[in-house]
Protein backbone atom coordinates (compact mmCIF):
# COMPACT_ATOMS: atom_id res chain seq x y z
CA UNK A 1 51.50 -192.90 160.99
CA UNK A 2 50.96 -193.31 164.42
CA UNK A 3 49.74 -197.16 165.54
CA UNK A 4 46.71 -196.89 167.65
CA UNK A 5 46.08 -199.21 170.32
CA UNK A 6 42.61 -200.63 171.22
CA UNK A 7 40.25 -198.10 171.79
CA UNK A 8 38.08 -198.80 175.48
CA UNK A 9 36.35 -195.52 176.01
CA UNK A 10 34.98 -192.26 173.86
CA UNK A 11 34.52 -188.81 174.40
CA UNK A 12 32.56 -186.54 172.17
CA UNK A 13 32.92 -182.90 171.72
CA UNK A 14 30.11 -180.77 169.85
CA UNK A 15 30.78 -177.63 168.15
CA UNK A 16 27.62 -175.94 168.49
CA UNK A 17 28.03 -172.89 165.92
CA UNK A 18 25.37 -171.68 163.69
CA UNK A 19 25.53 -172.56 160.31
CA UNK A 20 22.51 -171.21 158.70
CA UNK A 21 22.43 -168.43 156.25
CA UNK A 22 22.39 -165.02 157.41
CA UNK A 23 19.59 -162.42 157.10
CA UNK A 24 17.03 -165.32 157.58
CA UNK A 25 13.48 -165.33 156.21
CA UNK A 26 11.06 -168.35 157.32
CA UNK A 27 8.92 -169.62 154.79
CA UNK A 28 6.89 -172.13 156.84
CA UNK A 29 8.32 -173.71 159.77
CA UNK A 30 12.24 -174.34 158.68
CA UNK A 31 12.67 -176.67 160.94
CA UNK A 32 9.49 -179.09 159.40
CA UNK A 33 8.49 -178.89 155.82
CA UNK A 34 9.15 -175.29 155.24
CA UNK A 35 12.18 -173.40 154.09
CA UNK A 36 14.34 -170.00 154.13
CA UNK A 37 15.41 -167.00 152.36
CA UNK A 38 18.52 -164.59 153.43
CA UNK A 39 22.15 -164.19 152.59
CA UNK A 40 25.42 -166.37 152.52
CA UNK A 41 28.10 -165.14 154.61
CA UNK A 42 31.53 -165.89 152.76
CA UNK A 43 34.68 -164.16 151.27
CA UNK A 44 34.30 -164.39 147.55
CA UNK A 45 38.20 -165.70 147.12
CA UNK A 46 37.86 -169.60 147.99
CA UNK A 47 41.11 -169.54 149.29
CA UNK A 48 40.19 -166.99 151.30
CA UNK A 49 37.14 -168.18 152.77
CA UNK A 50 39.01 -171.47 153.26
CA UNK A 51 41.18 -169.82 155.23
CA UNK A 52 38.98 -168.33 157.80
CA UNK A 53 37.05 -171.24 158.16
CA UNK A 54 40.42 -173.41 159.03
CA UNK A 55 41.42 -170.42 161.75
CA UNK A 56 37.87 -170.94 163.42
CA UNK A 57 38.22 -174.48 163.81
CA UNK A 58 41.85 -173.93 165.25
CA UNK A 59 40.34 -171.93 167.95
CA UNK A 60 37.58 -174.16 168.40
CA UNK A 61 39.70 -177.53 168.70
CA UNK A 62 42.97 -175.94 170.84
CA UNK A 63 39.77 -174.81 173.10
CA UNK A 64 38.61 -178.28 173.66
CA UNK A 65 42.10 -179.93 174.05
CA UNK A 66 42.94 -177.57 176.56
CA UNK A 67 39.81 -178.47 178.63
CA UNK A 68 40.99 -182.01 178.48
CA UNK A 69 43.89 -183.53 180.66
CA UNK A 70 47.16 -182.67 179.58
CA UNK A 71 48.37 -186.40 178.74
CA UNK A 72 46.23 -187.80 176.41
CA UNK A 73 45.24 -191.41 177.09
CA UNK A 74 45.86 -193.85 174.15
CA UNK A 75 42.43 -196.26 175.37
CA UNK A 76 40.52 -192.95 174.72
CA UNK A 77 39.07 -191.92 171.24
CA UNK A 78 37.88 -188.36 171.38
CA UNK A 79 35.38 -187.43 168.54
CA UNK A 80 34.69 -183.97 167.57
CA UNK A 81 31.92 -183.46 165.44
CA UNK A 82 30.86 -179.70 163.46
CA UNK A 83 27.89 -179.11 162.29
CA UNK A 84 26.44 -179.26 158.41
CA UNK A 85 27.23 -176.63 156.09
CA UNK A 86 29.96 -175.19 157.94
CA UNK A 87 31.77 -174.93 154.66
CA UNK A 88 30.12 -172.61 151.69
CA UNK A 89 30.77 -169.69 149.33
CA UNK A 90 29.08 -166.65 148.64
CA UNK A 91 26.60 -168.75 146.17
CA UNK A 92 25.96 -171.28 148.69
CA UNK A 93 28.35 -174.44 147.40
CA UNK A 94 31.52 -173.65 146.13
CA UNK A 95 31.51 -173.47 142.21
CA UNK A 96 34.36 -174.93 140.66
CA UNK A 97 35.49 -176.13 136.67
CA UNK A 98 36.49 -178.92 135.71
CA UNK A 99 39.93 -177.20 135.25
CA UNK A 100 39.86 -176.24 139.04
CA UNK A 101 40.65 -178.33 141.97
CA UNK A 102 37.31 -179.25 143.75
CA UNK A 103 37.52 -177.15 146.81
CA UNK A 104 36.62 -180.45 149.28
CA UNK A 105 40.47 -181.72 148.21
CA UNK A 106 42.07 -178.16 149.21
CA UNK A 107 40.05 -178.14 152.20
CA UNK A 108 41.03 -181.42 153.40
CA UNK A 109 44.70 -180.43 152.42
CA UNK A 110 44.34 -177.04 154.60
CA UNK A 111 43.09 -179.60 157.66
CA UNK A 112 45.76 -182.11 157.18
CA UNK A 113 48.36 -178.91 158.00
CA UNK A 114 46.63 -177.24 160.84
CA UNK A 115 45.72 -180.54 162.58
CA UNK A 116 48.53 -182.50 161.94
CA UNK A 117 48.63 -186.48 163.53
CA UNK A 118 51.29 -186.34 165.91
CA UNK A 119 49.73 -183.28 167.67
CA UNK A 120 45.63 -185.24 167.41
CA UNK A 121 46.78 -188.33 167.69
CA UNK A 122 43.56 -190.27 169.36
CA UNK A 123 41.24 -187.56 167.79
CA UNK A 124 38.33 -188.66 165.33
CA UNK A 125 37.42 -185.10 163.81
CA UNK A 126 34.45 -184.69 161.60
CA UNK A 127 34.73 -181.57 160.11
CA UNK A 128 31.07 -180.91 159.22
CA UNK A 129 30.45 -180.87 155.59
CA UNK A 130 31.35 -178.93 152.52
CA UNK A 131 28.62 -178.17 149.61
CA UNK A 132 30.38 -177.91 146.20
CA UNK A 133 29.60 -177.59 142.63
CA UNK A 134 31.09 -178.77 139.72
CA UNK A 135 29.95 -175.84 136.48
CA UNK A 136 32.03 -174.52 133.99
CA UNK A 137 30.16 -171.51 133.09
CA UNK A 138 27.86 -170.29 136.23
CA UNK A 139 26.73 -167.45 134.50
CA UNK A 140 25.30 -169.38 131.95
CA UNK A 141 23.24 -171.38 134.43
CA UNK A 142 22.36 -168.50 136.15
CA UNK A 143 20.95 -166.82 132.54
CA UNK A 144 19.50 -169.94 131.13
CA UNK A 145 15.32 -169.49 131.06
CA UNK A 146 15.02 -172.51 133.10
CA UNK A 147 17.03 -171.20 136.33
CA UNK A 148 15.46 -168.07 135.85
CA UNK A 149 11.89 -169.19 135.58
CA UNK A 150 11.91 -171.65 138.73
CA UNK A 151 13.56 -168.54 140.67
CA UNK A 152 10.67 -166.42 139.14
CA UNK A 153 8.22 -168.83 140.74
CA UNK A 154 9.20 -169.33 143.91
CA UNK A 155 10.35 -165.46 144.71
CA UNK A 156 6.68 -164.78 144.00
CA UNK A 157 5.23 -167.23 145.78
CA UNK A 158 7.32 -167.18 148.59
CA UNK A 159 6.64 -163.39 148.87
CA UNK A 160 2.81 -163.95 149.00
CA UNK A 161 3.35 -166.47 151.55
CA UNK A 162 4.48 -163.55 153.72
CA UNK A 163 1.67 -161.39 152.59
CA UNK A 164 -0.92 -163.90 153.65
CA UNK A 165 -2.36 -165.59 156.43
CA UNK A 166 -5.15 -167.96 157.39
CA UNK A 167 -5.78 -171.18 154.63
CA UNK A 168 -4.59 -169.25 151.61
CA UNK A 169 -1.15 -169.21 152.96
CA UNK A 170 -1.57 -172.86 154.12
CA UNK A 171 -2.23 -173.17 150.22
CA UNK A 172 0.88 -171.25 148.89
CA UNK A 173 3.79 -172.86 151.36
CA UNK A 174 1.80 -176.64 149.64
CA UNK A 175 2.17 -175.15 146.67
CA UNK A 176 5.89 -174.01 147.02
CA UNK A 177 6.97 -177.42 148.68
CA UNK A 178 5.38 -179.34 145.86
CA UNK A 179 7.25 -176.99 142.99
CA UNK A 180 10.48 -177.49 144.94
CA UNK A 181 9.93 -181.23 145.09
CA UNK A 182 9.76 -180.56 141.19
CA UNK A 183 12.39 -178.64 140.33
CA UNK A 184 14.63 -181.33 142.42
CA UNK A 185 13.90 -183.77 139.70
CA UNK A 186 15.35 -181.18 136.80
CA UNK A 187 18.10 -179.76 138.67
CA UNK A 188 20.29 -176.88 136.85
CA UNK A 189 23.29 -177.62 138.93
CA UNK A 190 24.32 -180.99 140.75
CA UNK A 191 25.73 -180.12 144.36
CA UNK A 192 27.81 -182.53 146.70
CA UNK A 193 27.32 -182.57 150.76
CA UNK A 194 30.10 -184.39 152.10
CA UNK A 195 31.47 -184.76 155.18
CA UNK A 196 34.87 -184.40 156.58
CA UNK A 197 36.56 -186.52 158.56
CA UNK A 198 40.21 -186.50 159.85
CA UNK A 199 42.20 -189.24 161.98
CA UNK A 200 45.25 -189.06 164.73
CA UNK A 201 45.43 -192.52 163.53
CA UNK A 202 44.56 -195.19 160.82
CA UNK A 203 41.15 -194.94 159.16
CA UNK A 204 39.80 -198.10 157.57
CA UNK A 205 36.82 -199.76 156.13
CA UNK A 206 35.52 -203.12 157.55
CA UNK A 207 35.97 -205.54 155.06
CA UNK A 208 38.77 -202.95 153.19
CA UNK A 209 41.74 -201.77 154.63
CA UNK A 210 42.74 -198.42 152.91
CA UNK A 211 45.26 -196.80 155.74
CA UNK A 212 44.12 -193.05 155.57
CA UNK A 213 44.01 -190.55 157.64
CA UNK A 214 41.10 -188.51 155.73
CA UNK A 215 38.11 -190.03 154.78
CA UNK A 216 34.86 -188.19 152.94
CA UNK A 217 31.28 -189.27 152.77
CA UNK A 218 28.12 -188.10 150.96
CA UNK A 219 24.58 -187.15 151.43
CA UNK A 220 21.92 -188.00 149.05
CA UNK A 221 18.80 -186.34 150.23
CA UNK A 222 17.98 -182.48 149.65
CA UNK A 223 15.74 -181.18 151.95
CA UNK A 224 13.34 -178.33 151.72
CA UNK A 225 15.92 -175.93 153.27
CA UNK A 226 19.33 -177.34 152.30
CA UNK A 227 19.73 -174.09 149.96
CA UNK A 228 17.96 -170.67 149.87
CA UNK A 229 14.45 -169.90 148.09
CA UNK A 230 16.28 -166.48 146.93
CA UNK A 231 18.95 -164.15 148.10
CA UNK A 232 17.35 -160.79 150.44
CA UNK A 233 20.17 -158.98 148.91
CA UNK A 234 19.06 -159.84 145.33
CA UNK A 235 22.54 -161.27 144.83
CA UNK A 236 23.05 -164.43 142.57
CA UNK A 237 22.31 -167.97 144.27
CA UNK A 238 21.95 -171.41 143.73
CA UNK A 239 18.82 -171.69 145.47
CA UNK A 240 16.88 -175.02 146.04
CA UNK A 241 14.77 -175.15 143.17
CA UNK A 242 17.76 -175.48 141.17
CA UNK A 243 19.85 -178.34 143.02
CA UNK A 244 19.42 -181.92 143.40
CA UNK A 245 21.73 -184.16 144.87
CA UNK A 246 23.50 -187.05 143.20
CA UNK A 247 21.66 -190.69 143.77
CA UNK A 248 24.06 -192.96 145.56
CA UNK A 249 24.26 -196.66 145.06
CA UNK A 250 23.42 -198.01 148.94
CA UNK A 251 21.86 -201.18 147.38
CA UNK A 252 25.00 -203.23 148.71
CA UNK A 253 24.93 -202.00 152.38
CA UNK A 254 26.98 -198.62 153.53
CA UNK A 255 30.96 -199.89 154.24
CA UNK A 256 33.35 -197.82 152.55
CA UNK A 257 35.53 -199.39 150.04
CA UNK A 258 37.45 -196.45 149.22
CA UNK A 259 38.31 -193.48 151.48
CA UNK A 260 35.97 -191.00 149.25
CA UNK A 261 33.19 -192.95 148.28
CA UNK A 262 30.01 -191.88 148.86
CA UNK A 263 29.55 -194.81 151.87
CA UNK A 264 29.39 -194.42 155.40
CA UNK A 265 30.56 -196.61 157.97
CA UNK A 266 34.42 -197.15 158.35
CA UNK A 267 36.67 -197.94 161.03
CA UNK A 268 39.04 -196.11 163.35
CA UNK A 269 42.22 -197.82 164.97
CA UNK A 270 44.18 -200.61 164.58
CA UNK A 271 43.61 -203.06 167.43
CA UNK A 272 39.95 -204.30 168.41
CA UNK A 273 38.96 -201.09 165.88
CA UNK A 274 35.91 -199.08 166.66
CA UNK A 275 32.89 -199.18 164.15
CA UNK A 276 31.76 -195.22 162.95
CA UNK A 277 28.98 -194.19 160.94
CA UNK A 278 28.66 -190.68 159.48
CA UNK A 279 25.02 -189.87 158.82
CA UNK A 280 24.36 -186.27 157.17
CA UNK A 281 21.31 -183.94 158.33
CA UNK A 282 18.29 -185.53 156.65
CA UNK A 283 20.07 -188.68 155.86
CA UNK A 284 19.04 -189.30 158.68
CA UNK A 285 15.17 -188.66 158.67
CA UNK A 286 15.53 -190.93 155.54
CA UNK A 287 16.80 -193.72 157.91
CA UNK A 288 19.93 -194.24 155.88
CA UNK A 289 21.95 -195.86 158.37
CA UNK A 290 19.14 -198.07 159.41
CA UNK A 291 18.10 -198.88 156.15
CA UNK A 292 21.46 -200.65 155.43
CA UNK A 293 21.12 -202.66 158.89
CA UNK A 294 20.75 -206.17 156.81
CA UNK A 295 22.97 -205.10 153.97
CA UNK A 296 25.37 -204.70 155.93
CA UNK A 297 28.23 -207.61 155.53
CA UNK A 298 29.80 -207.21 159.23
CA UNK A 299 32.28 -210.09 159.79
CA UNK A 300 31.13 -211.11 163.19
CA UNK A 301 27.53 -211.84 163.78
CA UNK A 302 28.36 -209.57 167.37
CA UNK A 303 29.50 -206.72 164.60
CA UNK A 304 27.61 -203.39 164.48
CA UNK A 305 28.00 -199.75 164.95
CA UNK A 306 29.70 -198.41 167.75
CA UNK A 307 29.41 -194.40 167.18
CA UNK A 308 26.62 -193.34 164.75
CA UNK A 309 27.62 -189.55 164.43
CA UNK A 310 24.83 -186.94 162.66
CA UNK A 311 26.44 -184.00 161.81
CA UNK A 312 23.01 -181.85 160.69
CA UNK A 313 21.85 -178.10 159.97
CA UNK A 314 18.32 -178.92 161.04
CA UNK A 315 18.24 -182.41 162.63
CA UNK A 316 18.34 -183.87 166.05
CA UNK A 317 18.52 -187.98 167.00
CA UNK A 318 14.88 -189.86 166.16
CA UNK A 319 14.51 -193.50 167.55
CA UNK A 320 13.59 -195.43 164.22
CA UNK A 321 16.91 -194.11 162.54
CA UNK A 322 19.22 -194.57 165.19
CA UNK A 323 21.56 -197.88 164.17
CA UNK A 324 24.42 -198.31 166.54
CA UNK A 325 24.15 -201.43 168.58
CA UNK A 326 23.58 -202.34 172.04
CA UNK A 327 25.74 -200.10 173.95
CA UNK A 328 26.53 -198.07 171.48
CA UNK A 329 26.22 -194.68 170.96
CA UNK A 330 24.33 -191.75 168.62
CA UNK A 331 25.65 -188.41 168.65
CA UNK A 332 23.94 -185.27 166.63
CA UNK A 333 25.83 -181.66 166.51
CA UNK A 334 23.59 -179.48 165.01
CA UNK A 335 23.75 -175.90 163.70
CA UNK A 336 20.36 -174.56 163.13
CA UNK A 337 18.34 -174.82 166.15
CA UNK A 338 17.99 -175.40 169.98
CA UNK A 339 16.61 -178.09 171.57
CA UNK A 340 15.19 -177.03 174.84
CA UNK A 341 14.11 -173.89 175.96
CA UNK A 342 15.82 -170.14 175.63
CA UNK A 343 16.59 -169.92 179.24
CA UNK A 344 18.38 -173.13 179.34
CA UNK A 345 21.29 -172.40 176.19
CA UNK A 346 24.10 -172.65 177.25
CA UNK A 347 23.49 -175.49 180.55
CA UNK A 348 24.48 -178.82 179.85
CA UNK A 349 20.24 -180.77 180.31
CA UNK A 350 18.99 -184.10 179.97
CA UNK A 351 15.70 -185.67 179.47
CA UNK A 352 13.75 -187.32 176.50
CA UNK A 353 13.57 -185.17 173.56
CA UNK A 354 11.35 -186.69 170.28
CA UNK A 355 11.77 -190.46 172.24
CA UNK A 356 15.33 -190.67 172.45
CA UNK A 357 16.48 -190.34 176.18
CA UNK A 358 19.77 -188.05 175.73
CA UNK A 359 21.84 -185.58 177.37
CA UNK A 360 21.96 -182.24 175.21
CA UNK A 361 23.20 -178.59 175.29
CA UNK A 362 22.09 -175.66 173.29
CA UNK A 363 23.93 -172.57 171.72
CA UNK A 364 21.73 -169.33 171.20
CA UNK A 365 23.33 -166.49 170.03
CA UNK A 366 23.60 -163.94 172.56
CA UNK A 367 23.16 -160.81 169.35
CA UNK A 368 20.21 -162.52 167.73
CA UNK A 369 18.38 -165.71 169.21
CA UNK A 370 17.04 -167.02 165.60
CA UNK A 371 20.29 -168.44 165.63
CA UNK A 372 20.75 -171.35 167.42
CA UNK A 373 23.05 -174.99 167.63
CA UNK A 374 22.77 -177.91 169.70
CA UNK A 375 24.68 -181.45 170.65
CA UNK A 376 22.63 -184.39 171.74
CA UNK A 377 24.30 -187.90 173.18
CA UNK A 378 22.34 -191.03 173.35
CA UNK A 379 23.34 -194.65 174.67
CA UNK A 380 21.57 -197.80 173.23
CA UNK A 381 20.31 -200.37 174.94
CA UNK A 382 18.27 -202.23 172.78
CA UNK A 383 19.86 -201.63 168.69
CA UNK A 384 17.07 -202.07 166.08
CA UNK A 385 15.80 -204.74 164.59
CA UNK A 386 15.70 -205.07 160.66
CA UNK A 387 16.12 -202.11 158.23
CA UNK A 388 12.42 -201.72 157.22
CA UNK A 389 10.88 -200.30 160.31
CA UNK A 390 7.12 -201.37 159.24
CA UNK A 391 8.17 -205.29 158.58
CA UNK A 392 6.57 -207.53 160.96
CA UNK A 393 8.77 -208.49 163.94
CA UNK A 394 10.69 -205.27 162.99
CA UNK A 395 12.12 -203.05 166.42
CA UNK A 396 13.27 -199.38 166.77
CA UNK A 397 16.78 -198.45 168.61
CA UNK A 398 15.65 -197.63 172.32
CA UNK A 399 17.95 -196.13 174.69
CA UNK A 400 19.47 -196.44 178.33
CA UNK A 401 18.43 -193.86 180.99
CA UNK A 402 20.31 -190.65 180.57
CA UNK A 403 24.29 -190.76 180.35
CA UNK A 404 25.90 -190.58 183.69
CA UNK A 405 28.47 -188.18 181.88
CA UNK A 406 30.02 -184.98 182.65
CA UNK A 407 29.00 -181.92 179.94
CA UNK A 408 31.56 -178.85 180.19
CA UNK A 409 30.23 -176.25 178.13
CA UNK A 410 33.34 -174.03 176.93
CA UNK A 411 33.35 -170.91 175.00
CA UNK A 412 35.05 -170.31 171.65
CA UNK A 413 36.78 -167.42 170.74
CA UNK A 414 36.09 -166.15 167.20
CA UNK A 415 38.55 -164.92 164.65
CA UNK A 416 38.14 -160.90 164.00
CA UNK A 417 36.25 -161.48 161.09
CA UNK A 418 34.55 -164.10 161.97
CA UNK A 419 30.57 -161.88 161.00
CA UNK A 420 31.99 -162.19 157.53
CA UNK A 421 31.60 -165.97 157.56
CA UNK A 422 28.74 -166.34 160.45
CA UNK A 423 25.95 -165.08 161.60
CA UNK A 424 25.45 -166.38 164.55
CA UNK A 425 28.37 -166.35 166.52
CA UNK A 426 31.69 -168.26 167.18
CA UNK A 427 29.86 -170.64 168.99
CA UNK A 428 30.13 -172.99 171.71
CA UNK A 429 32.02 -176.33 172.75
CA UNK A 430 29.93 -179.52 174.18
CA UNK A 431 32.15 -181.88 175.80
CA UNK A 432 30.96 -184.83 177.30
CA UNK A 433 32.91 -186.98 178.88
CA UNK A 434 36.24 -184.65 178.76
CA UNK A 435 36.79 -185.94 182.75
CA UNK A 436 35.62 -189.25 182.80
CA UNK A 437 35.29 -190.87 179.45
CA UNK A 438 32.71 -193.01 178.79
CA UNK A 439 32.69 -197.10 177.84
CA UNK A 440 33.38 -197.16 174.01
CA UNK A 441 31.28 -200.22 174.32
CA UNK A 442 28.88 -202.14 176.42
C-alpha cells in the first residue's frame, strides 16, 4: 500500500450524470416535497449491470486523469465524487438472499480491479451510492396484501393528481405525501444507501486506525422520491411506500470505527491526514453532519472537517448543514437537476445559489432536458457553531467569496449501451482545480 505524504492542496472532480429513473412522471415538484413515477434502466443479470456500470466509470475517470498533468503531485489529493443512485437494478435496489453475496461487496471488488492503487494513487473516489436489498423471496413481498394495497393507493391517487388541478390536487399530492410518510413506518422491504468510497492510499478513522483502501457509509433518511410511486411500464418495483431505511445509531458523534459502518467522517493519508465527511442526498437536509458537530470527539480542539462531500440525486449545498471548518470545503455532485439556467449547462458559473456562495456547473441532456446533474464547490470562512441550529448563541457555516478556481468542463464518452443503464446521457466531468489546485486548508 502506497504511503501517502501530507496532503497541502485538493482538487475535486464532479461527475455530473443523471441518475434518475427513466420515463419520468412528476407528482408534485420532485425536487421539494413531491415525488416520481417511470422506469429503472438496468440489465436484469447483476453481474451484468455491474459490469456496465464499472466500464462507465472507467471512461469517466481515464477522462479526468487525462485532463490533469501527466505527473501526479503527491501534496495533491484529487477527489472524485458520482452522484446518488448511480448503482440500481431493474427493481430499483438490488435484491439479494441471504445465501447471495450483497451486491455492495462485489461492487466494491469490481472497483478495487479497474482502479487499482498504484495507477490512483492520490485519488479519493466516491463512487456514488448503491441501493440494495436483503429478501429471500421477492415475489412473496411483492404478492403479500400489504405491498399490494399501499401500491393500490398511491397508483390511484397519484393518477388523479394528474387528472386534477386547482386546490383538489393541492389536496391529493398532501394526501399522498402523508400516506408515504406512513407506509415508511411499516416498510415491506428494508433498503441500504451507501456510499462508495475508494483510496490510492490509506483510509482511516480519527480516533481508529483501520488501514483500508475501501470504505462504505450509510444514509438513514428516505425521502419522498428516493424510490418510484409505480413503474409506467407496469413492471414490478419496490416503490417508496414500501421502503424505509434502517435507523442508525449517530448518538455518539459520526467517526467511523470500522471501514463499513454506517458513520461518516474518516481520514485520508498518512502524514498531517485530511478530515472527509460523506453526507448522502437528504442526509443532508436532515443536517446530519452538523448535527454531530459537538459529538464529535476530534483530538485537537483546532480538529474539524476538511472536505464535507454530498453525493445527492436531488440535493445541492444549504448553509445550516454545511460542517467543514474554517477553510474548509463543501462539495455536492448531484444527478437529478440543474442549478442555474438551461442556457448556461454546460459553462463552468458562480454566484450565490440558496445562501451558499459557490462555483457550480450544470449537465442537461442534450436528447431530453428533464434530465439534468450538477457540481457545486463552496469554501468556508466562518464553520458553524453548535449542532442545534435554533440554540441560543448557535451560528450557520458562511462562506468566502467565490473560489478563485479553474472549472474545465470535459465530456464523457459513454459505453454502447450505455441507454440501457441511463437515461440521461453519459454525462459530464466538473473539474475544479485540475490546473491549479486549491489550499487543502486555510
Amino acid at each position: 500500500m502506497s504511503q501517502l505524504p501530507g496532503y497541502q492542496k485538493v482538487r475535486f472532480v464532479g461527475y455530473a450524470i443523471p441518475t434518475t429513473p427513466a420515463e419520468m412522471i412528476a407528482v408534485g415538484d420532485p425536487n421539494g416535497t413531491g415525488s416520481v413515477a417511470g422506469t429503472y434502466r438496468a440489465n436484469p443479470d447483476t453481474s451484468t449491470d455491474i459490469d456496465a456500470r464499472v466500464r462507465q466509470l472507467k471512461n469517466a475517470v481515464d477522462s479526468a486523469v487525462r485532463a490533469l498533468p501527466a505527473e501526479a503531485d503527491p501534496t495533491v489529493l484529487t477527489v472524485f465524487v458520482a452522484p446518488e443512485f448511480y448503482w440500481h437494478g431493474t427493481l430499483g435496489p438490488y435484491v439479494f438472499s441471504r445465501e447471495e453475496e450483497d451486491p455492495a461487496v462485489t461492487i466494491l471488488t469490481a472497483l478495487q480491479a479497474a482502479f487499482p492503487v498504484r495507477d490512483y494513487p492520490h485519488f479519493l473516489f466516491v463512487f456514488g451510492s448503491v441501493i440494495t436489498t436483503r429478501v429471500d423471496d421477492i415475489e412473496a413481498v411483492f404478492a403479500a396484501s400489504s405491498t399490494r394495497a399501499r401500491n393500490d393507493v398511491v397508483t390511484a391517487l397519484g393518477q388523479s393528481w394528474r387528472a386534477t388541478s386547482g386546490p383538489l390536487s393541492l389536496v391529493i399530492l398532501d394526501m399522498i405525501v402523508d400516506f408515504v410518510k406512513n407506509c415508511h413506518a411499516y416498510p415491506n422491504v428494508e433498503v441500504r444507501n451507501r456510499a462508495l468510497i475508494l483510496s490510492g492510499g490509506e483510509l482511516n478513522g480519527v480516533l481508529d486506525g483501520f488501514d483500508t483502501t475501501v470504505l462504505t457509509t450509510e444514509k438513514y433518511y428516505d425521502s419522498n422520491e428516493d424510490f418510484l410511486l409505480w413503474d409506467v411500464t407496469n413492471a414490478p418495483v419496490i416503490t417508496e411506500q414500501m421502503t424505509a431505511y434502517p435507523v442508525l445509531d449517530l448518538s455518539g458523534g459520526d467517526f467511523k470505527t470500522e471501514a463499513h459502518d454506517s458513520k461518516a467522517i474518516f481520514r485520508v493519508g498518512v502524514a498531517a491526514p485530511a478530515n472527509v465527511a460523506v453526507e448522502i442526498c437528504l442526509d443532508h437536509t436532515d443536517r446530519r453532519l452538523r448535527k454531530s458537530i459537538d459529538l464529535n470527539p476530534w483530538p485537537e480542539r483546532a480538529d474539524g472537517i476538511d472536505l464535507h462531500i454530498v453525493p445527492s440525486c436531488g440535493m445541492q449545498l444549504h448553509p445550516p448543514s454545511v460542517a467543514a471548518r474554517a477553510g474548509g470545503w463543501a462539495f455536492n455532485c448531484d444527478g437529478q437537476y440543474a442549478l442555474g439556467a438551461a442556457p448556461g449547462a454546460g459553462t463552468p458559473q458562480s454566484g450565490e445559489i440558496a445562501g451558499v456562495i459557490c462555483a457550480y456547473a450544470d449537465y442537461v441532456s442534450p436528447a431530453d432536458t428533464v434530465y439534468a446533474a450538477h457540481s457545486q464547490l463552496a469554501r468556508v470562512s466562518t464553520a458553524a457553531r453548535m449542532s442545534d441550529e435554533k440554540a441560543p448563541g448557535a451560528l450557520n457555516a458562511m462562506f468566502d467569496a467565490v473560489p478563485e478556481v479553474d472549472v474545465s468542463v470535459v465530456p464523457v464518452l459513454g459505453i454502447p449501451d450505455l441507454d440501457g443503464y441511463f437515461a440521461g446521457g453519459a454525462g459530464a466531468l466538473h473539474i475544479y482545480g485540475a490546473v491549479n489546485p486549491l489550499p487543502l486548508r486555510g
